[in-house]
N, C-alpha and C. Protein backbone atom coordinates (compact mmCIF):
# COMPACT_ATOMS: atom_id res chain seq x y z
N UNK A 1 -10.70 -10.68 22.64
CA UNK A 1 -11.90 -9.85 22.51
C UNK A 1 -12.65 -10.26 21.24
N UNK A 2 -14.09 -10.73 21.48
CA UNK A 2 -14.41 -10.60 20.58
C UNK A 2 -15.57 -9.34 19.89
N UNK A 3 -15.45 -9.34 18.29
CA UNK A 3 -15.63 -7.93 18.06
C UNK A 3 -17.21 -8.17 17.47
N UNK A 4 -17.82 -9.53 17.39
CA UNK A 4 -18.88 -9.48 17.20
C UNK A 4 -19.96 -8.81 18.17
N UNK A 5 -19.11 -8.69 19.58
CA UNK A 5 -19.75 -8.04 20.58
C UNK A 5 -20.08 -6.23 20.20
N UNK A 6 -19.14 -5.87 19.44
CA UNK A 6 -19.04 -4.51 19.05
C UNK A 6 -19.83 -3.98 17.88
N UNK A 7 -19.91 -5.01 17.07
CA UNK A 7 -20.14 -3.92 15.46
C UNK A 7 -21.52 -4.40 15.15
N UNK A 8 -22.62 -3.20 14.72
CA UNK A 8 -23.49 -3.64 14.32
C UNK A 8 -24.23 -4.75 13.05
N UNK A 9 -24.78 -5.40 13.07
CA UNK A 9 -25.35 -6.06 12.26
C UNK A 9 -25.32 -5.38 10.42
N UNK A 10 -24.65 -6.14 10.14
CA UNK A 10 -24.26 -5.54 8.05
C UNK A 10 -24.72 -4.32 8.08
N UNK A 11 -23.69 -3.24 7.98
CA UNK A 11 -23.91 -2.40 7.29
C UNK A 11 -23.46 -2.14 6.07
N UNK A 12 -24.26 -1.28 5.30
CA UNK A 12 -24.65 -0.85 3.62
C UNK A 12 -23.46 -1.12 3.00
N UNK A 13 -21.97 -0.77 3.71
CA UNK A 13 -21.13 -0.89 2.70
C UNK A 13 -20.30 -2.32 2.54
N UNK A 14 -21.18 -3.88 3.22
CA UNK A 14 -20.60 -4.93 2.95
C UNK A 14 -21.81 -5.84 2.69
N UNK A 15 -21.33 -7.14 1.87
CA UNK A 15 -22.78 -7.86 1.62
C UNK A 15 -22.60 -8.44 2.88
N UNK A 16 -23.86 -9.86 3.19
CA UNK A 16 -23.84 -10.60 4.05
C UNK A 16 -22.70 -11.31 4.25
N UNK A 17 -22.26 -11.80 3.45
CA UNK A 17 -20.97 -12.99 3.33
C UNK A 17 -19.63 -12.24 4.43
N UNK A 18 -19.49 -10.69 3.32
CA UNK A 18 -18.36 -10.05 3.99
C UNK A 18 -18.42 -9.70 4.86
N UNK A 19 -19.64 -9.77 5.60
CA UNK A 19 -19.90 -9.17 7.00
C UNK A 19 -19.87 -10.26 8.03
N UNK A 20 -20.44 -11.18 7.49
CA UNK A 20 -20.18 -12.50 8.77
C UNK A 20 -18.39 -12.78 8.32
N UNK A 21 -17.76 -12.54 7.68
CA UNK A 21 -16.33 -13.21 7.40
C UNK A 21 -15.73 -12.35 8.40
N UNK A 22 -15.97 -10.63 8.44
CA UNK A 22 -15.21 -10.01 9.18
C UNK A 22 -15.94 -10.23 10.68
N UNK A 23 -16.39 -11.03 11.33
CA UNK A 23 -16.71 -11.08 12.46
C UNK A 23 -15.47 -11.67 13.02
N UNK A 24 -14.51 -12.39 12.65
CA UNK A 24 -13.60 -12.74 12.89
C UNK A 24 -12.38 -11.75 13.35
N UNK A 25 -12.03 -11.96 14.61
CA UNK A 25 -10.93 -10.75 14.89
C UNK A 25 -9.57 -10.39 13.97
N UNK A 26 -9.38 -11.13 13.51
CA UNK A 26 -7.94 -11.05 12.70
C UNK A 26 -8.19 -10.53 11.20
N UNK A 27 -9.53 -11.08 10.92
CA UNK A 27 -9.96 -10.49 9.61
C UNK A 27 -10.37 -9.17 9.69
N UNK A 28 -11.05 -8.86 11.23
CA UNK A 28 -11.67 -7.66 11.39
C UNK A 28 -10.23 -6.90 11.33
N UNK A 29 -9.80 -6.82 12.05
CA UNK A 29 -8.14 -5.87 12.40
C UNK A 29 -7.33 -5.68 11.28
N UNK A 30 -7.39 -6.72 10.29
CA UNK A 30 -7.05 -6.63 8.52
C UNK A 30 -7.84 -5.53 7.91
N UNK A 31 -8.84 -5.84 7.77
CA UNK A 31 -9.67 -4.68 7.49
C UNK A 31 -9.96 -3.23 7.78
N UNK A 32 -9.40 -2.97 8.95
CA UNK A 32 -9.57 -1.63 9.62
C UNK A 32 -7.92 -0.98 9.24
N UNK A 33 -7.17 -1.95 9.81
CA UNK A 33 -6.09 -1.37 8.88
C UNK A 33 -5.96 -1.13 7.34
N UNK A 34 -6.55 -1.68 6.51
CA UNK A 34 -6.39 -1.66 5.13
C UNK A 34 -7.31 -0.74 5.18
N UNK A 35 -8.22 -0.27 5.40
CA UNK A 35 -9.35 0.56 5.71
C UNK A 35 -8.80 2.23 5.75
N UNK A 36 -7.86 2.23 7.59
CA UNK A 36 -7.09 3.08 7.81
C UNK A 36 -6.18 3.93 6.93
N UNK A 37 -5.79 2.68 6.22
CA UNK A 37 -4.18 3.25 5.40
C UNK A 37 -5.00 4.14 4.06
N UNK A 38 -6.11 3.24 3.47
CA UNK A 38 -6.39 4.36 2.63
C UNK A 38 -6.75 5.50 3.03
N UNK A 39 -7.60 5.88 3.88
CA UNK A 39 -7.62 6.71 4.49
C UNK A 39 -6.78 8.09 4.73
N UNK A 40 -6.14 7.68 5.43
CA UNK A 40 -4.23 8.17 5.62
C UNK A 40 -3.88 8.13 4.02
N UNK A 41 -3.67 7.69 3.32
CA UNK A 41 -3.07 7.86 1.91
C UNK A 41 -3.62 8.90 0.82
N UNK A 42 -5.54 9.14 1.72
CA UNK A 42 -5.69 9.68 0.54
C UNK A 42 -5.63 11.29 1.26
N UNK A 43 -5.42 11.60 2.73
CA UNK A 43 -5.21 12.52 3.69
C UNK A 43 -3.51 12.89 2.84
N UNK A 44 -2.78 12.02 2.64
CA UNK A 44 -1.58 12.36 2.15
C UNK A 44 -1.12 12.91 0.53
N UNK A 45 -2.35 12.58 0.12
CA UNK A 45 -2.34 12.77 -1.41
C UNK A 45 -2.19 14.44 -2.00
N UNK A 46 -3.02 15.35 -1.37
CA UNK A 46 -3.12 16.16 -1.62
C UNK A 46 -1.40 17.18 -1.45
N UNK A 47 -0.56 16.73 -0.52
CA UNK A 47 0.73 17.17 -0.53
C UNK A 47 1.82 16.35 -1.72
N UNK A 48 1.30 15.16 -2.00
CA UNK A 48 1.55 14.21 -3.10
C UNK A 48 1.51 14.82 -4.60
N UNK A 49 0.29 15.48 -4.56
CA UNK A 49 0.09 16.41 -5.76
C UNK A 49 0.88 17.23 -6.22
N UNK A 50 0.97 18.00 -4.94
CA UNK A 50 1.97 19.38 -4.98
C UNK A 50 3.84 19.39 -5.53
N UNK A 51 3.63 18.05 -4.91
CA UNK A 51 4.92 17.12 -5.14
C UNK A 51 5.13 16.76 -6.59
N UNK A 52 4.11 16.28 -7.41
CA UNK A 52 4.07 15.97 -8.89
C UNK A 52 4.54 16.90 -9.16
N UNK A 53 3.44 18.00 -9.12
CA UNK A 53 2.81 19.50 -9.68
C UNK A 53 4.57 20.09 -10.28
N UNK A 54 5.22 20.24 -8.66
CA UNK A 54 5.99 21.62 -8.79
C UNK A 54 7.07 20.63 -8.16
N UNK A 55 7.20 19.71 -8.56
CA UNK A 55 8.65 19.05 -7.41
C UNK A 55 8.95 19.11 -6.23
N UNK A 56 8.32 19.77 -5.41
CA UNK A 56 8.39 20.40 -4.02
C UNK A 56 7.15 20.61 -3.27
N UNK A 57 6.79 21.04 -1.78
CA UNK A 57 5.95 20.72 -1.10
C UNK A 57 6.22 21.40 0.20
N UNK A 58 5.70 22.62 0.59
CA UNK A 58 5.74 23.08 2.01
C UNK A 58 5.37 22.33 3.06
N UNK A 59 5.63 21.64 4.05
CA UNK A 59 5.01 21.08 5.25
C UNK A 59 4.01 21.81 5.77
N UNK A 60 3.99 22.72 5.46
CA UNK A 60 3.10 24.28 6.48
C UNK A 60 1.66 24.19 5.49
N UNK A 61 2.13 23.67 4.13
CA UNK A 61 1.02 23.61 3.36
C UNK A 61 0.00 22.38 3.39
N UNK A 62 0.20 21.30 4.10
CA UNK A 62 -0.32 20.18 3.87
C UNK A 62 -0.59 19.74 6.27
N UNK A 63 -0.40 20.94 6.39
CA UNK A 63 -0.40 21.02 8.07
C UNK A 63 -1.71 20.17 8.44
N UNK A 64 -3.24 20.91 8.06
CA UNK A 64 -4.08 20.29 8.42
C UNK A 64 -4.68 18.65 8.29
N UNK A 65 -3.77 18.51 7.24
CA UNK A 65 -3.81 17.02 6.97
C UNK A 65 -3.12 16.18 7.85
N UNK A 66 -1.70 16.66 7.93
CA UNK A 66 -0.96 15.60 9.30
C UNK A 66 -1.51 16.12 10.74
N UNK A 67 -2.11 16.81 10.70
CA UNK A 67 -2.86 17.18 12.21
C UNK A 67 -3.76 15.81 12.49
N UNK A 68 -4.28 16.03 11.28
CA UNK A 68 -5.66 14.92 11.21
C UNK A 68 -5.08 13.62 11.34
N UNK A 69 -4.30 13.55 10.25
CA UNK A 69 -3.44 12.12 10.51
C UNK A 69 -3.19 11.47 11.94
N UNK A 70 -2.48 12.49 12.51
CA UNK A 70 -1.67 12.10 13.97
C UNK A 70 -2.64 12.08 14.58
N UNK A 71 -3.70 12.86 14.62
CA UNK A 71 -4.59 12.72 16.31
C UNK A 71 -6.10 11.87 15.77
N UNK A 72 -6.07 11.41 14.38
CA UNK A 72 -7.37 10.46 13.92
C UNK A 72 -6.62 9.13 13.99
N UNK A 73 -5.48 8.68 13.74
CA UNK A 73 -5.16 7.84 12.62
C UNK A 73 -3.42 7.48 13.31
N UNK A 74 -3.10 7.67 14.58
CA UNK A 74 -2.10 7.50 14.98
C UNK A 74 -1.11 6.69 14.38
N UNK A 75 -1.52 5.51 14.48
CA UNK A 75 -1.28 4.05 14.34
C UNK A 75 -0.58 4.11 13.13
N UNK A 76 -1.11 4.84 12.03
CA UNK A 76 -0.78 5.39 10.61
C UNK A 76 0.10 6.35 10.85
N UNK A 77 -0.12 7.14 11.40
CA UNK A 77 1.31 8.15 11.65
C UNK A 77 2.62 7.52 11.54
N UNK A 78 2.65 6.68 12.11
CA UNK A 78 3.75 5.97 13.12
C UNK A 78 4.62 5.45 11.49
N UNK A 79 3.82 5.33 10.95
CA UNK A 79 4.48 4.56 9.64
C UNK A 79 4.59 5.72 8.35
N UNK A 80 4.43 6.81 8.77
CA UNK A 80 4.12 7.67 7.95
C UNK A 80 5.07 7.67 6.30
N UNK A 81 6.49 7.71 6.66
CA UNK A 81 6.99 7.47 5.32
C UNK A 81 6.59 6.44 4.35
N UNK A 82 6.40 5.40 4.73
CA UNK A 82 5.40 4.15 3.89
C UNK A 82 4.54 4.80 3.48
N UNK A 83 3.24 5.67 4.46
CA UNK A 83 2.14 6.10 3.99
C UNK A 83 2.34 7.05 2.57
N UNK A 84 3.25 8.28 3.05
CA UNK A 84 3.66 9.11 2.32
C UNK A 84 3.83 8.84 0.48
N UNK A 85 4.91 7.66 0.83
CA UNK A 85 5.25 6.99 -0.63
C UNK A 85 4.38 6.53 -1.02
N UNK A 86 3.28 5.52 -1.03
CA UNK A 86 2.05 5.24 -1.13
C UNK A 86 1.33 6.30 -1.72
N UNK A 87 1.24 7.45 -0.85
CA UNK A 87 0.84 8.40 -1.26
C UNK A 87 1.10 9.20 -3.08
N UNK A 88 2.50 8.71 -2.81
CA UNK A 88 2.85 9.50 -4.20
C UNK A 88 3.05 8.70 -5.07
N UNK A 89 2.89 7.40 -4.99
CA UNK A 89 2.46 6.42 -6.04
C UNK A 89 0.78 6.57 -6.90
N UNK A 90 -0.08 6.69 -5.94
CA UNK A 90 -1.30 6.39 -5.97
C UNK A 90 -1.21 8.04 -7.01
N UNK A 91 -0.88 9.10 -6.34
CA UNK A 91 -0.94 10.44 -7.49
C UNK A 91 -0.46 10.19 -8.61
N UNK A 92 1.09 9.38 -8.66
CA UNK A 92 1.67 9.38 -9.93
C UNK A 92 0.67 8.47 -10.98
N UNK A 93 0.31 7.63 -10.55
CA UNK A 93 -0.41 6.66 -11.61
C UNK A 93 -1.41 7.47 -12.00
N UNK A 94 -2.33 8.17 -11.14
CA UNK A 94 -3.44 8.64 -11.85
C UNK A 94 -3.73 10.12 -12.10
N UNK A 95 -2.57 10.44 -12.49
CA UNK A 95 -1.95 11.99 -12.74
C UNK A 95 -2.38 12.46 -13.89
N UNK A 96 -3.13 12.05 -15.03
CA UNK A 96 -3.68 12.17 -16.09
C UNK A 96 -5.01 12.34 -15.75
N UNK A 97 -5.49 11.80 -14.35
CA UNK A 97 -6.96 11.99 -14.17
C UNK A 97 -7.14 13.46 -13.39
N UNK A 98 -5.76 13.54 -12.06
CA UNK A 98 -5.49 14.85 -11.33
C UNK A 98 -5.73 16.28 -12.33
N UNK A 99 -4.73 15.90 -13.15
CA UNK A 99 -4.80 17.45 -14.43
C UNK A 99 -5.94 17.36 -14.53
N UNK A 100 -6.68 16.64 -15.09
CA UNK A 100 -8.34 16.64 -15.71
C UNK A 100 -9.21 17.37 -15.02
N UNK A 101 -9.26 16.94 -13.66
CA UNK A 101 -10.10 17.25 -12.74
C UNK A 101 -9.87 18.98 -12.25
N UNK A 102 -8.67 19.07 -11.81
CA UNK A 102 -7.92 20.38 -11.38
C UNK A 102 -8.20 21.13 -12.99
N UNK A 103 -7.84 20.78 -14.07
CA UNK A 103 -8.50 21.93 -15.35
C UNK A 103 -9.59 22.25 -15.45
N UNK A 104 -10.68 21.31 -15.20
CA UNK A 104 -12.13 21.58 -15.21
C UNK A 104 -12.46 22.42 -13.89
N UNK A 105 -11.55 22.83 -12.46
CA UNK A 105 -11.80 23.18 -11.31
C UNK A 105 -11.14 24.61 -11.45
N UNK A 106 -10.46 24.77 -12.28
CA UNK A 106 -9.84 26.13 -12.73
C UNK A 106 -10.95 26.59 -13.55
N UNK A 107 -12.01 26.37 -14.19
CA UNK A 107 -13.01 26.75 -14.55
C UNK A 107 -14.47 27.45 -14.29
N UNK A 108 -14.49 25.77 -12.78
CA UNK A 108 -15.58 26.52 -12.35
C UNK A 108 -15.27 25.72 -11.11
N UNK A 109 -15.57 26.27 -10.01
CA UNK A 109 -15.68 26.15 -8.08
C UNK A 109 -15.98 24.77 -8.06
N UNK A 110 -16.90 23.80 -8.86
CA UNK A 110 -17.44 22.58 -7.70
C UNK A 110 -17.42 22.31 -9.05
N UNK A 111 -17.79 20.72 -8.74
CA UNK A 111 -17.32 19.26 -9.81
C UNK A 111 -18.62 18.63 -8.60
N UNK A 112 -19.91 18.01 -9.52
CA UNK A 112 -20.21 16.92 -8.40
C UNK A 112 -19.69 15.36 -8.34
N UNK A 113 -19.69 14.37 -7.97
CA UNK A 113 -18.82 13.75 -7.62
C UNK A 113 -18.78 12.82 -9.22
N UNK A 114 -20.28 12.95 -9.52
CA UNK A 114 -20.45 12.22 -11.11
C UNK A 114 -19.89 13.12 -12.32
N UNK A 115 -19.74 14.27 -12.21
CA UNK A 115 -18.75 15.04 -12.99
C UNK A 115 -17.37 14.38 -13.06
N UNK A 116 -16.80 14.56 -11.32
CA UNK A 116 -15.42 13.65 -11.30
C UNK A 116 -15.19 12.80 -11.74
N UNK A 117 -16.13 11.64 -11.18
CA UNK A 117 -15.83 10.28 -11.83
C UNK A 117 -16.00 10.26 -13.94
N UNK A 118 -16.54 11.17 -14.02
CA UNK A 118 -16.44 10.96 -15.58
C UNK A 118 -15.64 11.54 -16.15
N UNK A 119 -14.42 12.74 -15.76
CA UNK A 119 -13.53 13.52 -16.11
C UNK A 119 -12.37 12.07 -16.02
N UNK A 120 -12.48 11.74 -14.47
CA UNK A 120 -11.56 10.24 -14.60
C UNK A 120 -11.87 9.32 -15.43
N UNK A 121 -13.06 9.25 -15.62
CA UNK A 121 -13.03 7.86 -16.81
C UNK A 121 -12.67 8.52 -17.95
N UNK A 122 -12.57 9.63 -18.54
CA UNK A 122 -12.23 10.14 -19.96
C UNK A 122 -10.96 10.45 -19.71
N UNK A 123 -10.12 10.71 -18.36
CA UNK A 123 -8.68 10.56 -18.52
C UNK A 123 -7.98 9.20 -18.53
N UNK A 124 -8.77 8.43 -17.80
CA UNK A 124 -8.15 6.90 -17.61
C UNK A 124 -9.25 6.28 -17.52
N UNK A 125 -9.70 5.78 -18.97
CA UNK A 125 -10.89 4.44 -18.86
C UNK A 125 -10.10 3.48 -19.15
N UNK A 126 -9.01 2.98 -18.43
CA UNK A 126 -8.61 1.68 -18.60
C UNK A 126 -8.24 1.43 -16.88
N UNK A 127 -8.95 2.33 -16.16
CA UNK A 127 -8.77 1.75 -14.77
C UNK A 127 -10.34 2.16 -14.38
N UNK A 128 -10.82 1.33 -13.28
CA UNK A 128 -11.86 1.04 -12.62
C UNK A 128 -12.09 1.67 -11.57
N UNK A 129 -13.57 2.54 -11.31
CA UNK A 129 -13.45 3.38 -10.44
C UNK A 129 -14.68 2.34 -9.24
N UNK A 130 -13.63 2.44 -8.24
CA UNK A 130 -14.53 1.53 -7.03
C UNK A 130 -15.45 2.18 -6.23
N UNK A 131 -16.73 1.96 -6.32
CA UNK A 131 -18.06 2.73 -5.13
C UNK A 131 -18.33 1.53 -4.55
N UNK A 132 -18.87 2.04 -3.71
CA UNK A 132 -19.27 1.45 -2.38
C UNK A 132 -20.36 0.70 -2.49
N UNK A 133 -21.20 0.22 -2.15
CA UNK A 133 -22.16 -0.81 -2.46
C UNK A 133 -22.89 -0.59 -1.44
N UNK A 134 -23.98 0.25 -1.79
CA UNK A 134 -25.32 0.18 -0.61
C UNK A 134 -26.61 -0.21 -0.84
């Protein structure tokens, strides 16, 4: 199959280059999975937290997320403990930025997203925060 038949012409979030490269099926299917998993990882994060937080983690509490998981994201299900750990890697490293964000949210209801990103850069400006390119 090919998938150039499927996907529209560059969209916003790749340049030209990366967009004719993924016309290629194997690159495309690389991509959707690497795509997927974050996805799924960051669906998993929020029980990941809870996990830092307090050592522990209700299943009943993090329900709507593996709902989503399993019936969006199957494929990812299937591997879920990988995902999971992933999951609690990606919290542990940037757990200095989590407190930050969650103290300033104990304050007040909403953070806009440029609030966030600057609470993270003043908890961890020695890591790079990736946007999208449109």
């Amino acid at each position: 199959m090919n998938t150039s038949n499927f996907l529209p012409s560059s969209p916003g979030e790749f340049t030209e280059a990366e967009w004719l490269e993924l016309q290629n099926d194997e690159k495309w299917e690389a991509w959707k999975k690497k795509d997927n998993d974050s996805y799924a990882t960051v669906l998993l994060a929020g029980k990941a937290a809870q996990i830092e937080y307090a050592e522990t983690a209700k299943d009943e509490d993090a329900y709507s997320d593996y709902d989503t998981l399993k019936h969006v994201l199957p494929h990812c299900y299937e591997r879920l403990p990988e995902l999971e750990h992933e999951a609690r890697e990606l919290v542990r490293k940037h757990w200095p930025a989590v407190q930050a964000i969650a103290a300033e949210l104990l304050k007040r209801k909403e953070l806009t997203p440029e609030e966030a990103k600057e609470i993270f850069r003043q908890a961890l400006p020695h890591v790079q925060i990736l946007t999208p390119t449109h």
